[in-house]
Protein backbone atom coordinates (compact mmCIF):
# COMPACT_ATOMS: atom_id res chain seq x y z
CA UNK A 1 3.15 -7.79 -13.65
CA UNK A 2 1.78 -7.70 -9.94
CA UNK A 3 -1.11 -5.24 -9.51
CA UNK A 4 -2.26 -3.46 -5.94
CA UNK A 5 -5.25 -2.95 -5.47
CA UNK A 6 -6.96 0.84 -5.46
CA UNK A 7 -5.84 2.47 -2.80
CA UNK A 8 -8.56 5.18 -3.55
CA UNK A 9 -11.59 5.21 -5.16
CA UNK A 10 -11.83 5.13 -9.30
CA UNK A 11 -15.28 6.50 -10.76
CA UNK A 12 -15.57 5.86 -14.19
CA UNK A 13 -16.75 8.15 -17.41
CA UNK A 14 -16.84 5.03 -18.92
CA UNK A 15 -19.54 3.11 -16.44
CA UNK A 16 -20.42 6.09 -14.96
CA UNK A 17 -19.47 4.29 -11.72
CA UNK A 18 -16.84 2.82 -9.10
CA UNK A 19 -14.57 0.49 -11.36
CA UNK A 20 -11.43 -1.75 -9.89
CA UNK A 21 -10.41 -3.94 -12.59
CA UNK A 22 -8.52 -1.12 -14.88
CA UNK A 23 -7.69 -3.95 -17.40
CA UNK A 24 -6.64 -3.41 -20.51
CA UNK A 25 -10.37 -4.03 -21.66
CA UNK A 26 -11.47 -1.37 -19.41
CA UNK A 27 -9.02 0.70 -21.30
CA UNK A 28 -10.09 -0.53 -24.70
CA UNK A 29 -13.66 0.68 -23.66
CA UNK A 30 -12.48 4.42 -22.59
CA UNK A 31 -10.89 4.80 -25.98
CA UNK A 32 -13.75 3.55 -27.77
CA UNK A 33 -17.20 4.14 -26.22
CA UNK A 34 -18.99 7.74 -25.10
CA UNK A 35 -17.81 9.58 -21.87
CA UNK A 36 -20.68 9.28 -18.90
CA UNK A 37 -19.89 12.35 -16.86
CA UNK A 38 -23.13 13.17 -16.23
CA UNK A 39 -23.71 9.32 -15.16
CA UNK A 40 -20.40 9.71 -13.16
CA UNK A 41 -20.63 12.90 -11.39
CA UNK A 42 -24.59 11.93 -10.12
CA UNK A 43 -22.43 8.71 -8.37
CA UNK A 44 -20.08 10.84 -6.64
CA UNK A 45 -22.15 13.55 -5.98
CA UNK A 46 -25.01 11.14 -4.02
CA UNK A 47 -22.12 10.04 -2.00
CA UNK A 48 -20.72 13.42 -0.60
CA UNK A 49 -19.80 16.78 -1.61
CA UNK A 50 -16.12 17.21 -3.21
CA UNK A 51 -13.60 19.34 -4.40
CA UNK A 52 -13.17 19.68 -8.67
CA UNK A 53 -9.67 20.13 -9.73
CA UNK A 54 -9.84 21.31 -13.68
CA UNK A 55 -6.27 20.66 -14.82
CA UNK A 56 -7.59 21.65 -18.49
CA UNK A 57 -5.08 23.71 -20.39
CA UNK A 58 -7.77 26.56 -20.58
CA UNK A 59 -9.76 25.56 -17.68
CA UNK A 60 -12.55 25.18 -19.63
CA UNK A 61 -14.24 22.29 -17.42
CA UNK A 62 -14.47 24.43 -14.51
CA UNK A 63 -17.81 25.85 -16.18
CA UNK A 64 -18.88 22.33 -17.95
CA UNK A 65 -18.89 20.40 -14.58
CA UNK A 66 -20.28 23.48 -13.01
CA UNK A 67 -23.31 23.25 -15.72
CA UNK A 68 -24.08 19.75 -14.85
CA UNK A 69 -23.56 19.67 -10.97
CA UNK A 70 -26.71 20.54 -9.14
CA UNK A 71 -27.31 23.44 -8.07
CA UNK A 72 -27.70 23.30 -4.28
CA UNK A 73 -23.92 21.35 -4.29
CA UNK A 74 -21.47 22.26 -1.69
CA UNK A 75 -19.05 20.92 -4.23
CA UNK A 76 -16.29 23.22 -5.17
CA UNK A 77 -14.62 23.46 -8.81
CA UNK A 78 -10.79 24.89 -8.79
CA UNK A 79 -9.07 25.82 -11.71
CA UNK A 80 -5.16 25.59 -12.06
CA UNK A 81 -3.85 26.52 -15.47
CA UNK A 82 -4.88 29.40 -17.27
CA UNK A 83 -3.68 30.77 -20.60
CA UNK A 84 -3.50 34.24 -19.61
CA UNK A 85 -1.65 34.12 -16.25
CA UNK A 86 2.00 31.95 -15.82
CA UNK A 87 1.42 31.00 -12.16
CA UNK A 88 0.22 27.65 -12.29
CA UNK A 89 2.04 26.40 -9.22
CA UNK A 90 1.40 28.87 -7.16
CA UNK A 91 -2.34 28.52 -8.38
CA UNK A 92 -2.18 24.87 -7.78
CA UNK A 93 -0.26 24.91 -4.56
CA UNK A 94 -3.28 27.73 -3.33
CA UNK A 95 -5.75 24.83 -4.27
CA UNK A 96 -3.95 22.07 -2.40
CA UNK A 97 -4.49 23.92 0.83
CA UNK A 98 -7.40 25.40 0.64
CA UNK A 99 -8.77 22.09 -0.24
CA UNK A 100 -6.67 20.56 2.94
CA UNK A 101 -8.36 23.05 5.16
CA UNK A 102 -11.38 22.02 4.22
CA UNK A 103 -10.61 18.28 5.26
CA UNK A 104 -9.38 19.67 8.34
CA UNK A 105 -12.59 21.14 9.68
């Protein structure tokens, strides 16, 4: 098999940084060794401000990233799927473009 390149950016739980070789090693290593979100989300967060998308059945990460993003963030957490409401794509496509405006301006 041929690979491309990244055509976007991958941050890593793993390295708790920008990876490009997605190997099966790397793979090996996110089944095996501890998530670094905190590690992660520090690299991404000294590099701009960005938007969250929790697709979590529960949304349940919404308020774990929101715990270990600073404070003073501009960064935005969005939710999509929730157990008590059945209007995920609506939800979703209400996420897309707010998040589009936002590029826009």
């Amino acid at each position: 098999h041929i690979y491309q390149p990244n055509q976007i950016s991958f941050i890593s739980c793993v390295t708790g940084i920008e990876v490009n070789d997605l190997s099966a090693l790397y793979w090996w290593r996110v089944a095996r060794e501890p998530i670094e979100l905190n590690a992660a989300l520090a690299f991404i967060e000294q590099k701009n401000n960005f938007n969250y998308i929790d697709m979590s059945p529960s949304g349940e990460y919404k308020n774990h990233l929101g715990s270990l993003l600073d404070e003073h963030t501009s960064s935005k957490i969005y939710t999509i799927l929730n157990p008590w409401q059945r209007n995920e794509l609506k939800q979703f496509q209400n996420v897309i473009e707010e998040t589009s405006l936002q590029t826009l301006t």
